[in-house]
Protein backbone atom coordinates (compact mmCIF):
# COMPACT_ATOMS: atom_id res chain seq x y z
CA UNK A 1 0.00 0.00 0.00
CA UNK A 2 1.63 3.59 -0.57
CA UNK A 3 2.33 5.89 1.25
CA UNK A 4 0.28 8.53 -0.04
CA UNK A 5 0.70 12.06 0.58
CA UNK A 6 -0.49 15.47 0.27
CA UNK A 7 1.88 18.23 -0.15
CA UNK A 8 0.21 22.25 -0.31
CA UNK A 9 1.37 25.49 0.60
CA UNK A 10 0.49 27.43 3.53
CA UNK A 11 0.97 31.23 4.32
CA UNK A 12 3.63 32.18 7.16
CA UNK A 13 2.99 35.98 7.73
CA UNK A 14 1.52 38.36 4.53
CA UNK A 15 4.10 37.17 2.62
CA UNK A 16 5.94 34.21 3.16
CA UNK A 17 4.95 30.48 2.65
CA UNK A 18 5.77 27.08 3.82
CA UNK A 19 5.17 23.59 2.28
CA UNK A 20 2.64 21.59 4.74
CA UNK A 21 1.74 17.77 4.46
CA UNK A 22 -1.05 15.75 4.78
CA UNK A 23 -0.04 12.28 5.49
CA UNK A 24 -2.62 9.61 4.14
CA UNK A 25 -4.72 9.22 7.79
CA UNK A 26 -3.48 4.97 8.04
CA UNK A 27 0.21 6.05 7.75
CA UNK A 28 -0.38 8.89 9.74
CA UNK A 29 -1.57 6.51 12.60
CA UNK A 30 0.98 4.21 12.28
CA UNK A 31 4.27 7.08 12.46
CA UNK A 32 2.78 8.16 15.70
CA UNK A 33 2.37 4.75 16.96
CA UNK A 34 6.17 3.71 16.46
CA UNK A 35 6.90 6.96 18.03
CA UNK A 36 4.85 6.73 20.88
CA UNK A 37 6.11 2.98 21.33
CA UNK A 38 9.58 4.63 22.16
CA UNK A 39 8.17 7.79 23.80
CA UNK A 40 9.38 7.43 26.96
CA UNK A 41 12.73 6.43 25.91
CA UNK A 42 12.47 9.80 23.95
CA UNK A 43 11.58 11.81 27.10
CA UNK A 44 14.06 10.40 29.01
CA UNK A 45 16.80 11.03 27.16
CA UNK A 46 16.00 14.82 26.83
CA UNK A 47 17.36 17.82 29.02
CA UNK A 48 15.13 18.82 32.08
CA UNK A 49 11.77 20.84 31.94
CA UNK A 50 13.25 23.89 33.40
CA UNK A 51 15.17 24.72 29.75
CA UNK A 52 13.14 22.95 28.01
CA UNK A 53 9.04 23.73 27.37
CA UNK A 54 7.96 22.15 24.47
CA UNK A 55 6.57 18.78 23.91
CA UNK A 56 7.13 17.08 27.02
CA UNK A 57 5.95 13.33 26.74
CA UNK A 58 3.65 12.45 29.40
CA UNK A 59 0.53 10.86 27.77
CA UNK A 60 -2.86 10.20 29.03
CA UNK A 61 -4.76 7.64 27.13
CA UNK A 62 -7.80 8.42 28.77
CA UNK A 63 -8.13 11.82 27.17
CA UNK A 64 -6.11 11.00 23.93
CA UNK A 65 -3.37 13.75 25.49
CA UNK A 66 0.44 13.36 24.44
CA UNK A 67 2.38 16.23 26.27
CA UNK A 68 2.55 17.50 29.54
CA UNK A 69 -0.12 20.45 30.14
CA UNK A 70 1.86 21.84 32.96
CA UNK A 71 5.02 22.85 30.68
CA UNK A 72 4.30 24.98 27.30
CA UNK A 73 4.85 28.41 26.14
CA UNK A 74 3.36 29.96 29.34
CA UNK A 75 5.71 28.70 31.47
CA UNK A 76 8.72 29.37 29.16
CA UNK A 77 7.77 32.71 29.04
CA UNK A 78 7.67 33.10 32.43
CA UNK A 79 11.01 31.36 32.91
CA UNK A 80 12.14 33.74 30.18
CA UNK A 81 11.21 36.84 32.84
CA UNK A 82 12.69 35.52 35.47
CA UNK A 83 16.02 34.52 34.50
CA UNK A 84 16.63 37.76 32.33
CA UNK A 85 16.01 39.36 35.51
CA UNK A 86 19.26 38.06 37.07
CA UNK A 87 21.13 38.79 33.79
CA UNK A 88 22.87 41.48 32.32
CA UNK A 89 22.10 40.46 28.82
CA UNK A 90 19.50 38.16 26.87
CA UNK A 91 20.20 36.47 23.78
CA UNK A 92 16.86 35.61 20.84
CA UNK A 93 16.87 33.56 18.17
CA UNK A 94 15.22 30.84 16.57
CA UNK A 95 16.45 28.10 13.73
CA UNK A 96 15.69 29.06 10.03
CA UNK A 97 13.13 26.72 8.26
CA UNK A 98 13.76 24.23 11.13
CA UNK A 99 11.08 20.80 10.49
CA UNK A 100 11.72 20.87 6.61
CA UNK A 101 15.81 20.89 7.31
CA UNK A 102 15.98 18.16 9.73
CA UNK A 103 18.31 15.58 7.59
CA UNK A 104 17.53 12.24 8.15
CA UNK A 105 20.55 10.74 8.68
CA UNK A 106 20.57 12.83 11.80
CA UNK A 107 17.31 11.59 13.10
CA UNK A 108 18.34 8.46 12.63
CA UNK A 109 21.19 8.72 15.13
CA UNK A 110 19.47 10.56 17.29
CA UNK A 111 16.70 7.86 17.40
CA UNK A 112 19.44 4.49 17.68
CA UNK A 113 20.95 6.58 20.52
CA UNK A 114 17.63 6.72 22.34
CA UNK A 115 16.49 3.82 22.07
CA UNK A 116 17.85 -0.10 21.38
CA UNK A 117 14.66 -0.71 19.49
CA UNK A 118 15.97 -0.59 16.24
CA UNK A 119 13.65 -1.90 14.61
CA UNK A 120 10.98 0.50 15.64
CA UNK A 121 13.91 2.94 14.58
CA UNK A 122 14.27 1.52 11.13
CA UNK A 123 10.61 1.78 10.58
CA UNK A 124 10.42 5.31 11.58
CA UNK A 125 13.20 6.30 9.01
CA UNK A 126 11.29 4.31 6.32
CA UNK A 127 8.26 5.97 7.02
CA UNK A 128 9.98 9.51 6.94
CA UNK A 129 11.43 8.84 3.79
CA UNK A 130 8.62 7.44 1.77
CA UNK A 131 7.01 10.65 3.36
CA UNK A 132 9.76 13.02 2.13
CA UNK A 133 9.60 11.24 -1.35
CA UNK A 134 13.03 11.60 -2.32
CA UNK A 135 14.79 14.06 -0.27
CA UNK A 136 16.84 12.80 2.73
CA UNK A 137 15.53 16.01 4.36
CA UNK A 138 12.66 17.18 6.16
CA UNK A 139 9.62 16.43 8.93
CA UNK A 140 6.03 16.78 7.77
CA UNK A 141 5.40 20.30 10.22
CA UNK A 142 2.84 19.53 12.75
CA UNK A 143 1.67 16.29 14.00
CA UNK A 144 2.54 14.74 17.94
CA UNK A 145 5.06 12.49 15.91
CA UNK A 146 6.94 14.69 14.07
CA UNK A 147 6.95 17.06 17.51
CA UNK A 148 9.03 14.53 19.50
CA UNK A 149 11.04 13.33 16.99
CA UNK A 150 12.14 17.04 16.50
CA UNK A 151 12.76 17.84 19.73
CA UNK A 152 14.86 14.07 20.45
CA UNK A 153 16.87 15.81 16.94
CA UNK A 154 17.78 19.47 19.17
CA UNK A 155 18.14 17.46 22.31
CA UNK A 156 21.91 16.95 21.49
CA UNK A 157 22.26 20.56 21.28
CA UNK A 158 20.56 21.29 24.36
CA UNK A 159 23.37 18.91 25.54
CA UNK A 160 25.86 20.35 24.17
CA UNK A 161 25.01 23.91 25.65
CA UNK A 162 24.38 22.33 29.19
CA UNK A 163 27.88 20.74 29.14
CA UNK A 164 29.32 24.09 28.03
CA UNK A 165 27.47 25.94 30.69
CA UNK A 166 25.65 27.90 28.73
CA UNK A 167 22.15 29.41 30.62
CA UNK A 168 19.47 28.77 28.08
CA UNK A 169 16.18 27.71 27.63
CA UNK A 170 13.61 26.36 24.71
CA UNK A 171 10.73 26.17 23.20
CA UNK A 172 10.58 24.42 19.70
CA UNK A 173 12.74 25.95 17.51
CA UNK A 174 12.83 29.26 19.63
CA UNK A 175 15.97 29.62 21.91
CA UNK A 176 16.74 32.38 24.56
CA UNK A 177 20.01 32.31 26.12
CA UNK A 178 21.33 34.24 28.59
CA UNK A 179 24.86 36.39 29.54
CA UNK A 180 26.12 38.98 32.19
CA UNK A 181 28.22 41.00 29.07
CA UNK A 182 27.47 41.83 25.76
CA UNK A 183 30.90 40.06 24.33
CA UNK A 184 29.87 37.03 26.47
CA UNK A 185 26.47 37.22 24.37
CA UNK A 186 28.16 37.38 20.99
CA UNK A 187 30.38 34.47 22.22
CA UNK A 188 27.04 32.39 23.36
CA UNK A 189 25.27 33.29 19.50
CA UNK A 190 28.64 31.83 18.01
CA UNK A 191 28.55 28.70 20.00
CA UNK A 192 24.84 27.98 19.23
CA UNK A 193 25.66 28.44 15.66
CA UNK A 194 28.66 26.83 15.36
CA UNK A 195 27.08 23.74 17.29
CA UNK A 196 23.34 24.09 14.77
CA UNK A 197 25.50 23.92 11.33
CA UNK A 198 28.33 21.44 12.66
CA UNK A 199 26.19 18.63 14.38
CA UNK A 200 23.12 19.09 12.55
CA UNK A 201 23.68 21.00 9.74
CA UNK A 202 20.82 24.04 10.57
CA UNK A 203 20.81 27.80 10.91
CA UNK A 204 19.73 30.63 12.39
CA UNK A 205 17.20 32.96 11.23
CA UNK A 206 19.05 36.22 10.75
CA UNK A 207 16.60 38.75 10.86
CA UNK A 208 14.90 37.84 14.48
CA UNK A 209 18.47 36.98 15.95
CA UNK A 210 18.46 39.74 18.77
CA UNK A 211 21.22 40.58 21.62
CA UNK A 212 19.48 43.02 23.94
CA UNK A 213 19.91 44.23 27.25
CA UNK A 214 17.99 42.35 29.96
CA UNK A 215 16.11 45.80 30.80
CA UNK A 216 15.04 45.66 26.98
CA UNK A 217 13.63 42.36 27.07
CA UNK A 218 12.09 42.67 29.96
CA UNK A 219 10.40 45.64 28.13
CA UNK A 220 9.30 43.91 25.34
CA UNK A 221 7.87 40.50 27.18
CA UNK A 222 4.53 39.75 27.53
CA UNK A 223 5.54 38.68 31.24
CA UNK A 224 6.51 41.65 32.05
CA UNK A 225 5.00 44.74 34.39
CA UNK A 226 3.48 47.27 32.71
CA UNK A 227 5.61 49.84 31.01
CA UNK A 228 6.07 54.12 32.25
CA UNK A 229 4.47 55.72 28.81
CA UNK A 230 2.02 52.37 27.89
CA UNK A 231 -1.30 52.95 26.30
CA UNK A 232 -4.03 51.54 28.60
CA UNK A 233 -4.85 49.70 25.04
CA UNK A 234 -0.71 48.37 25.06
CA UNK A 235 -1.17 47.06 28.77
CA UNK A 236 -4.73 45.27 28.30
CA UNK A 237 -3.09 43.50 25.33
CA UNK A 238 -0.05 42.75 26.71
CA UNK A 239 -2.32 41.23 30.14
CA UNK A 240 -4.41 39.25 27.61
CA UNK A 241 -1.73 37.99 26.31
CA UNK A 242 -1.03 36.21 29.60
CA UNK A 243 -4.23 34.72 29.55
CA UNK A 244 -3.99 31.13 29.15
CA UNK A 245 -7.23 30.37 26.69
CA UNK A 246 -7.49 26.79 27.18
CA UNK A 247 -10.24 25.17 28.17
CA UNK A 248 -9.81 21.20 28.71
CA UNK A 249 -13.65 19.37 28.70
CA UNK A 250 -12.19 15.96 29.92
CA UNK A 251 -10.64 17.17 33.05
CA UNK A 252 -12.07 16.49 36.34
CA UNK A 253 -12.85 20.09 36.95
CA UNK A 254 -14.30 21.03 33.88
CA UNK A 255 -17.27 22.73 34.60
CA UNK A 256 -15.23 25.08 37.66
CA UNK A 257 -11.97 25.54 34.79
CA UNK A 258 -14.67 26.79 32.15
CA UNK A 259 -16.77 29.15 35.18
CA UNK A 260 -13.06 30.19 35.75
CA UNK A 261 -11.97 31.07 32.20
CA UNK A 262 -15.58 33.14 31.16
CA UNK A 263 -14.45 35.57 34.31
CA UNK A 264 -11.12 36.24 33.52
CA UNK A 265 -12.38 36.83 29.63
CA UNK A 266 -15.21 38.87 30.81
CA UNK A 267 -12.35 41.93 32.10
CA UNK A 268 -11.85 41.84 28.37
CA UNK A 269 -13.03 43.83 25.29
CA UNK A 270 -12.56 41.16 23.18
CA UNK A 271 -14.55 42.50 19.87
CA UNK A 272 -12.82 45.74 21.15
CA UNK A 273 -9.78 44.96 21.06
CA UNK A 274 -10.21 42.94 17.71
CA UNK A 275 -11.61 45.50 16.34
CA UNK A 276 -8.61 47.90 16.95
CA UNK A 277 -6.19 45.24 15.57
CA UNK A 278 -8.25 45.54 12.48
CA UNK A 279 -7.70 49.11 11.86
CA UNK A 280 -3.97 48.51 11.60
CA UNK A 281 -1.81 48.09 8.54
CA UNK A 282 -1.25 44.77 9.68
CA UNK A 283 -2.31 42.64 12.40
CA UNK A 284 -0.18 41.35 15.29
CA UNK A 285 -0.73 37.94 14.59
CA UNK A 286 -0.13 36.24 18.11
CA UNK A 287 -2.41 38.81 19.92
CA UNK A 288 -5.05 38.18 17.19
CA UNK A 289 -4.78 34.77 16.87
CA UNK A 290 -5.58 34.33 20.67
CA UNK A 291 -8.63 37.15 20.09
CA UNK A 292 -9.87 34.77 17.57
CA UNK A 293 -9.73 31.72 19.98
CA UNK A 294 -11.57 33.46 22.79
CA UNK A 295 -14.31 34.75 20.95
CA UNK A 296 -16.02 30.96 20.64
CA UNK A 297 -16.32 31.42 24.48
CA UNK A 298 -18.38 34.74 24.37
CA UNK A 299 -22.28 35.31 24.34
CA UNK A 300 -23.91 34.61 21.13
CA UNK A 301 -24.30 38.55 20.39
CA UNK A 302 -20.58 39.59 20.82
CA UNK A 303 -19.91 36.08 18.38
CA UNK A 304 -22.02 38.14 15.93
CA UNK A 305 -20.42 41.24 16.42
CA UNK A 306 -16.81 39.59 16.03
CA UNK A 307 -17.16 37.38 13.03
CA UNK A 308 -19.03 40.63 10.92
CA UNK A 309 -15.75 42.56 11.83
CA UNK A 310 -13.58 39.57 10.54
CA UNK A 311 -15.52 38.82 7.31
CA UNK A 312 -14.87 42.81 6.40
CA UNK A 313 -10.96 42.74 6.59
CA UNK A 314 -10.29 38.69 5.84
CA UNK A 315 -7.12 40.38 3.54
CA UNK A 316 -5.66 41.75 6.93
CA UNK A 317 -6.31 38.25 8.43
CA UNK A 318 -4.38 36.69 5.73
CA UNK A 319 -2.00 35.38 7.97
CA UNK A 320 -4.22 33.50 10.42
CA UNK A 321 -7.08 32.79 7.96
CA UNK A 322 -7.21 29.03 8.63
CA UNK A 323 -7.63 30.43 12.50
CA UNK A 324 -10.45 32.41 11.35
CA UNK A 325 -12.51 29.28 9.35
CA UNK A 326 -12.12 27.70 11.81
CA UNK A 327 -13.79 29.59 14.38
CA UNK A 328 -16.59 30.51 12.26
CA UNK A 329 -17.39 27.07 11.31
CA UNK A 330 -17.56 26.31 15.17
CA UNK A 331 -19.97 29.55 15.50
CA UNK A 332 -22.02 28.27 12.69
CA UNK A 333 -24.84 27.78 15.05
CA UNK A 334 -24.79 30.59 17.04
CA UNK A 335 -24.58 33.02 13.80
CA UNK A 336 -27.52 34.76 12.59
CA UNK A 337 -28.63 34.07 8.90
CA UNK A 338 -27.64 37.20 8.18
CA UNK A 339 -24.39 37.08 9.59
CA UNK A 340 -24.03 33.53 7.66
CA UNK A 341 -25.31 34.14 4.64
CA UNK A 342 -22.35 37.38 4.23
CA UNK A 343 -19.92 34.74 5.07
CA UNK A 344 -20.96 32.41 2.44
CA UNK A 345 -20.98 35.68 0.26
CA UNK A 346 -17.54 36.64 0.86
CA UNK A 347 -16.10 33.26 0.69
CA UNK A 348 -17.90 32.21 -2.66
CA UNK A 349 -16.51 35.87 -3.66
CA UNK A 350 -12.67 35.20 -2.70
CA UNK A 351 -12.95 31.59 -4.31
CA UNK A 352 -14.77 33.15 -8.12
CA UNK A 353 -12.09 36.02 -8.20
CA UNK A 354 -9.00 33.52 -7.57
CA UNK A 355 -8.50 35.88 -4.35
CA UNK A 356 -4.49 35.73 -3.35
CA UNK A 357 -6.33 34.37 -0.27
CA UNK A 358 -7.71 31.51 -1.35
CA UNK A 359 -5.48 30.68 -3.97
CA UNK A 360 -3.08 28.99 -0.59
CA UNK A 361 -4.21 25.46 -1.01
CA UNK A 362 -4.24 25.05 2.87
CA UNK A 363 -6.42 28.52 3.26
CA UNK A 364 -8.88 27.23 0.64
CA UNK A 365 -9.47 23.93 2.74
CA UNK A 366 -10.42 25.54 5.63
CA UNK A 367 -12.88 27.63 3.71
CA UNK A 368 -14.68 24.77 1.86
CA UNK A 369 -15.09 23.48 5.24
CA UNK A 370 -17.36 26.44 6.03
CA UNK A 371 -19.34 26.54 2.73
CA UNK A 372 -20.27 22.78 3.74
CA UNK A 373 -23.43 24.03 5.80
CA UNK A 374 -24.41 26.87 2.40
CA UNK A 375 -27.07 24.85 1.06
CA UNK A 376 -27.03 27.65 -2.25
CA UNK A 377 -27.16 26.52 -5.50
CA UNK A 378 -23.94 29.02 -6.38
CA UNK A 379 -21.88 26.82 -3.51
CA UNK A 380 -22.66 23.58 -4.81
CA UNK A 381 -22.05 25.23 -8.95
CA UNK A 382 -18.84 26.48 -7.41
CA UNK A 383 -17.49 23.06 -5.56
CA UNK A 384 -17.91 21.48 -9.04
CA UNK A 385 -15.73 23.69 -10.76
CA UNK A 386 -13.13 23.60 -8.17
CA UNK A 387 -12.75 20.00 -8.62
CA UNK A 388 -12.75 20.50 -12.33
CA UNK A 389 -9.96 22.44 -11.99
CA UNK A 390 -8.36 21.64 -9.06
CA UNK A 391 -4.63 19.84 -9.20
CA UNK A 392 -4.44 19.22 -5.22
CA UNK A 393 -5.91 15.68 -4.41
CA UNK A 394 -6.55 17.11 -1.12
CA UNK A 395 -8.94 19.68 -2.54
CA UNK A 396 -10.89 17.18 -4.78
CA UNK A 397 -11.04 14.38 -1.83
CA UNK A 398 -12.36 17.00 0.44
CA UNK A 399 -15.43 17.98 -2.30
CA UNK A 400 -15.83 14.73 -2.32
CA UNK A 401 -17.21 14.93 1.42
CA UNK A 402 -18.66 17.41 0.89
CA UNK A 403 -20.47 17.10 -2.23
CA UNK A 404 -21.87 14.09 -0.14
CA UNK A 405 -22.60 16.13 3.33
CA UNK A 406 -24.88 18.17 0.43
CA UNK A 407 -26.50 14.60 -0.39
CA UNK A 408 -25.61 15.86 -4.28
CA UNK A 409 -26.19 12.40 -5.74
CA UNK A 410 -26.55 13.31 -9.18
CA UNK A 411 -22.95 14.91 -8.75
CA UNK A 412 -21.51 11.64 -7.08
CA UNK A 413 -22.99 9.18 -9.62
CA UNK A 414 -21.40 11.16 -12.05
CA UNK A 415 -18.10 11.07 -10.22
CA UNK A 416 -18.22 7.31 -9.85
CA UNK A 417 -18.33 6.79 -13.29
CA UNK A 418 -14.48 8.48 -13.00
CA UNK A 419 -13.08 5.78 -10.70
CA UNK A 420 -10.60 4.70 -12.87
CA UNK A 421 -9.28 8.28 -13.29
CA UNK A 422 -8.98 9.01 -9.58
CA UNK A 423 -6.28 9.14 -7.22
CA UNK A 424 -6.04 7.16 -3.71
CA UNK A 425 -7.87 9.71 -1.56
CA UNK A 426 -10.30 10.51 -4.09
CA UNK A 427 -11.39 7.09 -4.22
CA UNK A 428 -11.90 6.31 -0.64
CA UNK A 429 -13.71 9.42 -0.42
CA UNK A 430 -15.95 8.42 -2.66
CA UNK A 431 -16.40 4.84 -1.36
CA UNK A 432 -17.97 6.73 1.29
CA UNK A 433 -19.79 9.30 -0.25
CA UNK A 434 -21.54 6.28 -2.25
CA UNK A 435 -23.52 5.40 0.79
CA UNK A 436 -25.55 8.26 0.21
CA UNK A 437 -26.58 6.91 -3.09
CA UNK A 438 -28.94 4.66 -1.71
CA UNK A 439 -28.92 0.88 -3.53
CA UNK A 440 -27.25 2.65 -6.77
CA UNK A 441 -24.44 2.99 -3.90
CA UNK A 442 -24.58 -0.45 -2.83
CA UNK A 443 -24.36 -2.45 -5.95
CA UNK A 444 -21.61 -0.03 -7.04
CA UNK A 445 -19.86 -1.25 -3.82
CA UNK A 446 -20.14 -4.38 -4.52
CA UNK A 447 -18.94 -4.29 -8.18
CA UNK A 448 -15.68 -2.76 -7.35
CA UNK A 449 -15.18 -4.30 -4.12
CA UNK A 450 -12.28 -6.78 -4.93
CA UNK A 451 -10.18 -4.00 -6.19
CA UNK A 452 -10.45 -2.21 -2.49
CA UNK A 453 -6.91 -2.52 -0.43
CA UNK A 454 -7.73 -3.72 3.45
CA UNK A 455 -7.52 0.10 4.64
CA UNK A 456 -10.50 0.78 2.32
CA UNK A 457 -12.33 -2.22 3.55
CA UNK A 458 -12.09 -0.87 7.05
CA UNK A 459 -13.00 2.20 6.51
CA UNK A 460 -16.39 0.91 4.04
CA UNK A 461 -16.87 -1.22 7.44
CA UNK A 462 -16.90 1.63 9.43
CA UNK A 463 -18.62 3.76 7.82
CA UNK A 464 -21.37 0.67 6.97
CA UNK A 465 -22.02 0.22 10.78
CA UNK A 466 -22.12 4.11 11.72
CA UNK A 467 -24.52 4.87 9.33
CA UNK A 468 -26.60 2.06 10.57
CA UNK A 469 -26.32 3.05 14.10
CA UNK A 470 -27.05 6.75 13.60
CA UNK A 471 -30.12 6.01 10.64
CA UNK A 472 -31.69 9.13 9.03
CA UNK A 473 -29.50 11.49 11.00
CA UNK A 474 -26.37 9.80 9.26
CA UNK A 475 -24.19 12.69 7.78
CA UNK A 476 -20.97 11.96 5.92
CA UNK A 477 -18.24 13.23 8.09
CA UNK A 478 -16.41 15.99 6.81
């Protein structure tokens, strides 16, 4: 069976891109469970907690969690604070194009050092490769798998700094390091670089590689007090900022963590403060992209309010668009039609003119997945020419779905007819859509169904006995 793969851009910023994969969902499953198999080796071959913040393994199978939810970004920030505090000077930086430089022969050291499973090794490394697809470079970005196995790659520089005494800590790819005198700053940056390119062959990003003064940092940190000369706006962002917008629905104290969170977002001005961010040139995209999180947890009317202000300046949220789809398909029901209709407007808008917007594969994704609940006639005209013209095999899967979420049989039959012509995803897609077809579904089924690989079988299983479970309120998931 291959090892099938989607590969798509994906905006970084108004004008930068990265490449982003979507690993075919059986493949995806089995990476993480090889990686999980050795994910306590992993963990404890790695420096301690107090450097470094990301990705610390500690799972609980019970809630389907993977990484300690005591150690993350808050907490490095606030380490960040308090050890600038007791030095002179602090160093930034952060590695250039980290997850698609990671060389594989690298890993693979990294990984037969950790752990004497080597076969569980060896199968990693295939799997990484046939992902790659001929370059011996590169980690699909995102994913729990491809977290650890980056962070068991850096570990031997976090090493290397500890043994040279360095004061540093770490979150992903994002190192602060720390120095009582400027020249012992510039001697730290040439260390870290010198140990990136010579063990595992990375780089620094120039441009946000910063030595400043520990009173300067402190300035600039979201940690920090609350400056002589700050806007009231500057400190109320800088305070939300500290907010930790989480809310966890499996945890014992659910119901008193989500009381909790709606009063410390209630001394906010959410849509107020969005609203501002939206009158700028550009958008600070960390401070927005927590705005947009918090508004799913406001009162239906301030939802409103906050998603008309969003669909009127989508070009300024160009940068954390896929953030924005997303939050509005969760508000779906809480929208009024008015307010959902204009989105379908603007959206069906963006897609006709080939919008710069949509044209980012990954940005177009999200979108379709909000035109799913327009049940217009120009939506469903519009899907269909997308997958006329579309290239991306994630694209046409995903119309696929949705076509079928739209019960458009008269589209699917016709697609059917195309099996022949369709790629991997495509057809599995529409192995499921086809049990919206009724018996025309059904007898197709069953005249193509020695040609199905055993993945496909499971999933026509699957699908077979929750459509049968849920009856006439069966929807194909999308």
């Amino acid at each position: 069976m291959p090892v099938l793969t989607s590969k798509e851009l994906a905006a970084v910023g108004y004008s930068g891109f990265r490449q982003g994969t979507q690993i075919d969902s059986i493949w995806n499953t089995y990476l993480l469970s090889l990686v999980i198999a050795i994910g306590e080796e992993i963990e404890a071959r790695r420096v301690s907690p107090s450097m470094v913040f990301s990705y610390r393994y500690k799972p609980d199978f019970e809630t389907g969690s993977l990484f300690d939810k005591e150690v993350g970004w808050h907490q490095f920030q606030a380490a960040a604070k308090q050890y600038s505090s007791t030095n002179s000077f602090v160093l930034r930086c952060d590695i250039s194009d980290f997850y698609p430089r990671i060389y594989h022969h690298r890993l693979e050291n990294a990984l037969r050092r950790a752990t004497p499973k080597h076969d569980i090794a060896n199968r990693i490394m295939e799997l990484v490769g046939a992902i790659a697809a001929g370059p011996s470079y590169g980690l699909p970005v995102g994913g729990p798998a491809s977290r650890l196995l980056s962070e068991l790659l850096l570990n031997g520089v976090d090493r290397l700094l500890v043994s040279d005494g360095i004061k540093f800590i770490r979150f992903v790819d994002d190192y602060i390091l720390f120095a009582d005198s400027r020249e012992k700053a510039h001697s730290v940056l040439i260390r870290l670089n010198e140990i990136l390119l010579t063990n595992e062959g990375l780089s620094l990003q120039k441009s946000k590689t910063r030595i400043l003064s520990s009173a300067e940092f402190l300035a600039t940190s979201d940690f920090s007090e609350s400056q002589d000369g700050e806007s009231h706006h500057d400190e109320l962002a800088r305070t939300f900022r500290r907010l930790r917008v989480h809310y966890d629905p499996y945890s014992p104290t659910a119901t008193e963590d989500y009381d909790s969170l709606l009063a410390e977002l209630s001394k906010f001005d959410i849509v107020g403060m969005l609203g501002r961010e939206l009158k700028k040139s550009r958008i600070d995209e960390g401070l927005t992209r927590r705005l947009v999180a918090a508004t799913k947890h406001l009162p239906a009317h301030a939802q409103n309010d906050a998603v008309r202000s969003m669909i009127a300046s989508l070009d300024l949220l160009y940068p954390i668009f896929p953030s924005v789809m997303q939050l509005c398909k969760t508000l779906m029901p809480s929208l009024e039609p008015v307010v959902q209709n204009a989105l379908y407007s603007t959206i069906r808008q963006l897609i006709a003119k080939d919008s710069y917007i949509t044209q980012v594969p990954s940005n177009l994704a999200f979108a379709l997945r909000v035109l799913v609940s327009d049940t217009s006639e120009e939506t469903e005209v519009l899907l269909a020419a997308i997958y006329k013209n579309s290239s991306s095999m994630m694209i046409r899967r995903d119309i696929i779905l949705l076509m079928a979420f739209r019960q458009a049989d008269y589209w699917l039959s016709d697609c059917r007819t195309k099996l022949s012509t369709l790629t991997g995803w495509e057809r599995r897609a529409l192995l499921i859509a086809s049990f919206t077809l009724g018996d025309e579904g059904k007898h197709w089924r069953d005249s193509v169904k020695n040609d199905q690989s055993p993945f496909d079988k499971l999933v026509l299983k699957w699908t077979g006995e929750n459509k049968q479970k849920k009856g006439i309120n069966w929807k194909v998931p999308v």
